[in-house]
N, C-alpha and C. Protein backbone atom coordinates (compact mmCIF):
# COMPACT_ATOMS: atom_id res chain seq x y z
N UNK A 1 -14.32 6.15 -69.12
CA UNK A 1 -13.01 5.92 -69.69
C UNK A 1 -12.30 7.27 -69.87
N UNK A 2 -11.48 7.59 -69.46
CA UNK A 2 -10.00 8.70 -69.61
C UNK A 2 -9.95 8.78 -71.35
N UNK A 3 -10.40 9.90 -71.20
CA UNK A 3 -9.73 10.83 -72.46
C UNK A 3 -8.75 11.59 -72.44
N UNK A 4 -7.78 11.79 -73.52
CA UNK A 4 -6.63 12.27 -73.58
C UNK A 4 -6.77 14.05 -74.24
N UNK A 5 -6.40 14.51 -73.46
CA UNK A 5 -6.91 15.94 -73.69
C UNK A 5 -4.94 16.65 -74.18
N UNK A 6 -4.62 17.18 -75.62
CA UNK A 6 -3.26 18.13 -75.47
C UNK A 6 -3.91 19.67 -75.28
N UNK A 7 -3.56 20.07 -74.19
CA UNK A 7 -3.77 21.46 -73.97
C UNK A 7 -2.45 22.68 -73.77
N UNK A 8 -3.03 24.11 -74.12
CA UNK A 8 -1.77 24.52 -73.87
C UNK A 8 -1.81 25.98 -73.14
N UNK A 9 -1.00 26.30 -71.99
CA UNK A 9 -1.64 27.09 -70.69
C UNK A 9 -0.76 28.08 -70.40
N UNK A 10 -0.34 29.22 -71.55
CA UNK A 10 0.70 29.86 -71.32
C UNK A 10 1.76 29.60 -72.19
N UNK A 11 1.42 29.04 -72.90
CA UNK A 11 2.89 28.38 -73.71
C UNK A 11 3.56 26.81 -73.23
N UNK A 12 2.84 26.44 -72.03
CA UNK A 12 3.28 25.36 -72.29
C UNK A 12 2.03 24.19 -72.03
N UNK A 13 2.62 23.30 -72.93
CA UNK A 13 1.87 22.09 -73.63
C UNK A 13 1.57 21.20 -72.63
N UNK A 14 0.70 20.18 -72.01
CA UNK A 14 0.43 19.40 -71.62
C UNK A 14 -0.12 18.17 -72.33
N UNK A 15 -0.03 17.03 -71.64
CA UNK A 15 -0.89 16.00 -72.16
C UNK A 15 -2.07 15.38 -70.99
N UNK A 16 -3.23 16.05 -70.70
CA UNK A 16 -4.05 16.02 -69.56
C UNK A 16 -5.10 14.43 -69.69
N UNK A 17 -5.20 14.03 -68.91
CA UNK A 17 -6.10 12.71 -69.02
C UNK A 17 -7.45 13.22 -67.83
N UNK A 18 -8.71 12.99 -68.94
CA UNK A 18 -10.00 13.12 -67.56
C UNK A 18 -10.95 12.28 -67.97
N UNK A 19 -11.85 11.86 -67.01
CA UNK A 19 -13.11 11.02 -67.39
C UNK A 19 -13.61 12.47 -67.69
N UNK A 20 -13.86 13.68 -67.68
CA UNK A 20 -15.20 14.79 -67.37
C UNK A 20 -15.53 14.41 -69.38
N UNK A 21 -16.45 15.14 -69.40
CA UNK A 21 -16.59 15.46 -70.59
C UNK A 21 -15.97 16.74 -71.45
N UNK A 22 -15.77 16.95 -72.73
CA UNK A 22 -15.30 18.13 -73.52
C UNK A 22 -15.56 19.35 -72.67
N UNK A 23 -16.86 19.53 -72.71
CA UNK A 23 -17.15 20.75 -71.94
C UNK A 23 -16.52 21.10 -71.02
N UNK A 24 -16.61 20.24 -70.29
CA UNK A 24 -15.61 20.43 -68.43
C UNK A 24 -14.68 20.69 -68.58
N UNK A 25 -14.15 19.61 -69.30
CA UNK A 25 -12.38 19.91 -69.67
C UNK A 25 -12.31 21.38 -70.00
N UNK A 26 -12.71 21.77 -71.00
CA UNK A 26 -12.35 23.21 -71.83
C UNK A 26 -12.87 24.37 -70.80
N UNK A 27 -14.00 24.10 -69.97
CA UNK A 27 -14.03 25.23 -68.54
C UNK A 27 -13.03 25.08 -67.83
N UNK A 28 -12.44 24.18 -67.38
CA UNK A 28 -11.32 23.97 -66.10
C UNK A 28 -10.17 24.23 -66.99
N UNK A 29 -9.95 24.50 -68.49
CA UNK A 29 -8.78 24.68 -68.75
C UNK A 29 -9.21 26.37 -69.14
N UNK A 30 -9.80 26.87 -69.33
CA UNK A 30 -10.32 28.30 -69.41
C UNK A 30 -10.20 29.24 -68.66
N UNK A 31 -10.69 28.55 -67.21
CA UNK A 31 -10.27 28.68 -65.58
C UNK A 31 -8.91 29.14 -65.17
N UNK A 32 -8.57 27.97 -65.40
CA UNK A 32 -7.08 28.33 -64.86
C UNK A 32 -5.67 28.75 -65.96
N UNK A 33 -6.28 29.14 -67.47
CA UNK A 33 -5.93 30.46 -68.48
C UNK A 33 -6.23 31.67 -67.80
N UNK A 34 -7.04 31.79 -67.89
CA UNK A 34 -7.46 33.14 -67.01
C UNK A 34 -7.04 33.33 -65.78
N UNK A 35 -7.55 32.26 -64.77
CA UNK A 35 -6.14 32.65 -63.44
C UNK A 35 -4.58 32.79 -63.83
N UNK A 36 -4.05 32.23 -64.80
CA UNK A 36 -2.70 32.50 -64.90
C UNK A 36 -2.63 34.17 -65.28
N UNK A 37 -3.56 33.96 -66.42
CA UNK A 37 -3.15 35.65 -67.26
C UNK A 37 -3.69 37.08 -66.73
N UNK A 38 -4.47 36.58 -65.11
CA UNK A 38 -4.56 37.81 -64.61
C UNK A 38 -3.33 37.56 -63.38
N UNK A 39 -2.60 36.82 -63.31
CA UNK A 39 -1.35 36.82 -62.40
C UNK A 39 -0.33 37.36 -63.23
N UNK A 40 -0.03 36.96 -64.42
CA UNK A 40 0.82 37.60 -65.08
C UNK A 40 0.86 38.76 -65.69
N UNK A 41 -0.30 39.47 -65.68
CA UNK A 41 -0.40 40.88 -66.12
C UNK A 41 -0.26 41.90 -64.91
N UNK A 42 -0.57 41.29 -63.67
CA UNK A 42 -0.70 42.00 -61.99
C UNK A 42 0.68 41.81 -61.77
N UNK A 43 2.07 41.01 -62.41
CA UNK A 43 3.15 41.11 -61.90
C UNK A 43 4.26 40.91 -62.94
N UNK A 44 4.76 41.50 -63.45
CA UNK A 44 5.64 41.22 -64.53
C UNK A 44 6.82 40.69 -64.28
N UNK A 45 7.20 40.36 -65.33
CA UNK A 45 8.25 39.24 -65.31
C UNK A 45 8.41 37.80 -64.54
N UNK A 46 7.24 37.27 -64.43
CA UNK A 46 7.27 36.41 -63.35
C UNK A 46 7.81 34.69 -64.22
N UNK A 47 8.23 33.97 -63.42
CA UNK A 47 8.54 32.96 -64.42
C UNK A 47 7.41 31.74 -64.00
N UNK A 48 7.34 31.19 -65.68
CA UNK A 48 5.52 30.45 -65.55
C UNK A 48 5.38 29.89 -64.12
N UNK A 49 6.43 29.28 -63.63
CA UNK A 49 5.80 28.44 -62.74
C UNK A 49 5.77 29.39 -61.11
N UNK A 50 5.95 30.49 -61.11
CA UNK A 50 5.70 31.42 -60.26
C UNK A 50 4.06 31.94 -60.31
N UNK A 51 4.11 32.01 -61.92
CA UNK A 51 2.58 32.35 -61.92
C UNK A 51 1.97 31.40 -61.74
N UNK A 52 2.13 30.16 -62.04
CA UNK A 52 1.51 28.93 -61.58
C UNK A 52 0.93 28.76 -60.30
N UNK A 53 2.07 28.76 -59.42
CA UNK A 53 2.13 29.18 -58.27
C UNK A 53 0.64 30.37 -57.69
N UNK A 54 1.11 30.96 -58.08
CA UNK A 54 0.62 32.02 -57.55
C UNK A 54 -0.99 32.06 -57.47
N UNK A 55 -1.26 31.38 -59.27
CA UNK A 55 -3.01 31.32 -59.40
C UNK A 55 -3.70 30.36 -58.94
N UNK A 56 -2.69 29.28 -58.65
CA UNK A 56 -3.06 27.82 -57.32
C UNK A 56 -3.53 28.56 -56.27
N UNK A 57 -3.08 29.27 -55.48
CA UNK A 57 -3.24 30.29 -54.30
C UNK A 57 -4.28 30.72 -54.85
N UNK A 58 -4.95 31.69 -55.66
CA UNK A 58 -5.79 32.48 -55.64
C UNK A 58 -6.95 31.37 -55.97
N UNK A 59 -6.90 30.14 -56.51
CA UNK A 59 -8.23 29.52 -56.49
C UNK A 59 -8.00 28.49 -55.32
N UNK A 60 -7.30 28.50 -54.92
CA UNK A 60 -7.32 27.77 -53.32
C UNK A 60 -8.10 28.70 -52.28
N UNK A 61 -7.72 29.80 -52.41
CA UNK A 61 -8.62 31.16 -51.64
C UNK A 61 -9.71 30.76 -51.99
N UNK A 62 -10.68 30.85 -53.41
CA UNK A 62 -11.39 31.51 -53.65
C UNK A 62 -12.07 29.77 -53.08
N UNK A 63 -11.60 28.28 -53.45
CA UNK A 63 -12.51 27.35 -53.09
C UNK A 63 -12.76 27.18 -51.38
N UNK A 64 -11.69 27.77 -50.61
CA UNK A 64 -12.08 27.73 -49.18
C UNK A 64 -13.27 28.90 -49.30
N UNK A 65 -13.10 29.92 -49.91
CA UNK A 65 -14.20 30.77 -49.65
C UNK A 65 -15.62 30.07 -49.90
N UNK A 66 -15.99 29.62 -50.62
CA UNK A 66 -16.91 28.97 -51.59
C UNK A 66 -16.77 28.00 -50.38
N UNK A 67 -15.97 26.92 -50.23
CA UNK A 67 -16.47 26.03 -48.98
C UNK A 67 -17.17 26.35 -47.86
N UNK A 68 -16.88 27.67 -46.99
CA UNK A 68 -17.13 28.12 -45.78
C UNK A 68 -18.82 28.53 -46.62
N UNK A 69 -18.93 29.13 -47.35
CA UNK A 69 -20.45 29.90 -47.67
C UNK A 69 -21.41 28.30 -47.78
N UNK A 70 -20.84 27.23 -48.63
CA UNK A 70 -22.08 26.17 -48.81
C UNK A 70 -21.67 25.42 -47.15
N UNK A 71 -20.93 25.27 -45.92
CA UNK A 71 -21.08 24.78 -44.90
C UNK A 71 -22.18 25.70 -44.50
N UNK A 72 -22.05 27.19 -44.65
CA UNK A 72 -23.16 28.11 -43.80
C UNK A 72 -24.51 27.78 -44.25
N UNK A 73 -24.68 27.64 -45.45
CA UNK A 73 -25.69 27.34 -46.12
C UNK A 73 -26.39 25.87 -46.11
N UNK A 74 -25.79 24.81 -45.71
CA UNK A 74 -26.13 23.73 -45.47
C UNK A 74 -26.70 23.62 -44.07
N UNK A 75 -25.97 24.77 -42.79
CA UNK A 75 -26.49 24.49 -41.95
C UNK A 75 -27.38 25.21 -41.67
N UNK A 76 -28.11 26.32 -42.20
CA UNK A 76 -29.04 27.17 -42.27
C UNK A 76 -30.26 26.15 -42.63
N UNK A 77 -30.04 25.53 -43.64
CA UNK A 77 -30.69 24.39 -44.49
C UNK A 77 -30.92 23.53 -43.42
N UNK A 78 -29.90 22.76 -42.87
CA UNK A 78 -30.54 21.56 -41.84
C UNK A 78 -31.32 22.56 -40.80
N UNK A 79 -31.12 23.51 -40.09
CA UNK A 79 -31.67 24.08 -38.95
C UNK A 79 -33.27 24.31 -39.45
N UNK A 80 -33.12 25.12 -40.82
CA UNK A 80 -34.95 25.23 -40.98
C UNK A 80 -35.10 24.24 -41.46
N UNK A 81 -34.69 22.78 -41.92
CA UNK A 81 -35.41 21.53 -41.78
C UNK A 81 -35.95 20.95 -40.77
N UNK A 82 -34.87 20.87 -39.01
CA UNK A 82 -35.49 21.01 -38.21
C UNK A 82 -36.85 21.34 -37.93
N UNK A 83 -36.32 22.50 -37.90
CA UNK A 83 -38.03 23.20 -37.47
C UNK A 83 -38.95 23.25 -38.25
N UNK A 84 -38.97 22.85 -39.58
CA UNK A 84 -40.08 22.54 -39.61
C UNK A 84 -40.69 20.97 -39.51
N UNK A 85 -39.53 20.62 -39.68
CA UNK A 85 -40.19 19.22 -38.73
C UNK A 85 -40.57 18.91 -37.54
N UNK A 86 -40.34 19.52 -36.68
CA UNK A 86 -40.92 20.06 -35.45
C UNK A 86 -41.80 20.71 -35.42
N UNK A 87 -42.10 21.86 -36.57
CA UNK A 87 -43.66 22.16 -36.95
C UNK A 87 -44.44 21.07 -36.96
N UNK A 88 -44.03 20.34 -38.19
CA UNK A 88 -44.91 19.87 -38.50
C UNK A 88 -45.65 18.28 -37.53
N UNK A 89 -44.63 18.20 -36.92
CA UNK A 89 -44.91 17.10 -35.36
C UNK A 89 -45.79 17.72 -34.49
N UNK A 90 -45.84 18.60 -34.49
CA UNK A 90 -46.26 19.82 -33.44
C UNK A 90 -47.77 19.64 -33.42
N UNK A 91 -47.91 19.95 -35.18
CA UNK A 91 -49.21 20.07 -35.57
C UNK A 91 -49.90 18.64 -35.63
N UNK A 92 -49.51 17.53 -35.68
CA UNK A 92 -49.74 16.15 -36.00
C UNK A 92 -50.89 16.07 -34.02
C-alpha cells in the first residue's frame, strides 16, 4: 500500500507517494539532496529547476555507468558458468 511521504528538496515541498519502506524513501530523498546541492554549489545562480535538471543528468550518467559494469559482470558470470559446466560434463 502507497504511503504518503511530505518531503522537501531545496526549498521546495513535495507530496511523494511510494510502496518502498521509510528507509528507502529517506535514501532516495538524501540522494537526490545531495545531487542537487553539489549542482548548486558547482554553478551559481542556477534556478531550482536547472539544477534539477542538471542532477537528473548526472544520475542518469552515473545509472548507465552502473548498468554497463553489472551487463559486464553478468556476462563474465554466465561465461564461467559455462565452463564450468562443461568442466564438469567433461569430467562425468
Amino acid at each position: 500500500m502507497k504511503k504518503s511521504y511530505n518531503i522537501n528538496i531545496l526549498g521546495q515541498e513535495l507530496l511523494v507517494l511510494s510502496d518502498a519502506d521509510d528507509e528507502h524513501v529517506a535514501g532516495v530523498i538524501r540522494l537526490v539532496t545531495e545531487k542537487m546541492e553539489e549542482v548548486s554549489k558547482s554553478v551559481n545562480n542556477l534556478k531550482t529547476l536547472d539544477v534539477a535538471i542538471l542532477a537528473a543528468l548526472n544520475v542518469a550518467e552515473e545509472l548507465l555507468k552502473l548498468r554497463e559494469i553489472n551487463e559486464d559482470l553478468c556476462f563474465q558470470l554466465e561465461s564461467r558458468a559455462e565452463k564450468l559446466i562443461q568442466m564438469i560434463e567433461n569430467a562425468s
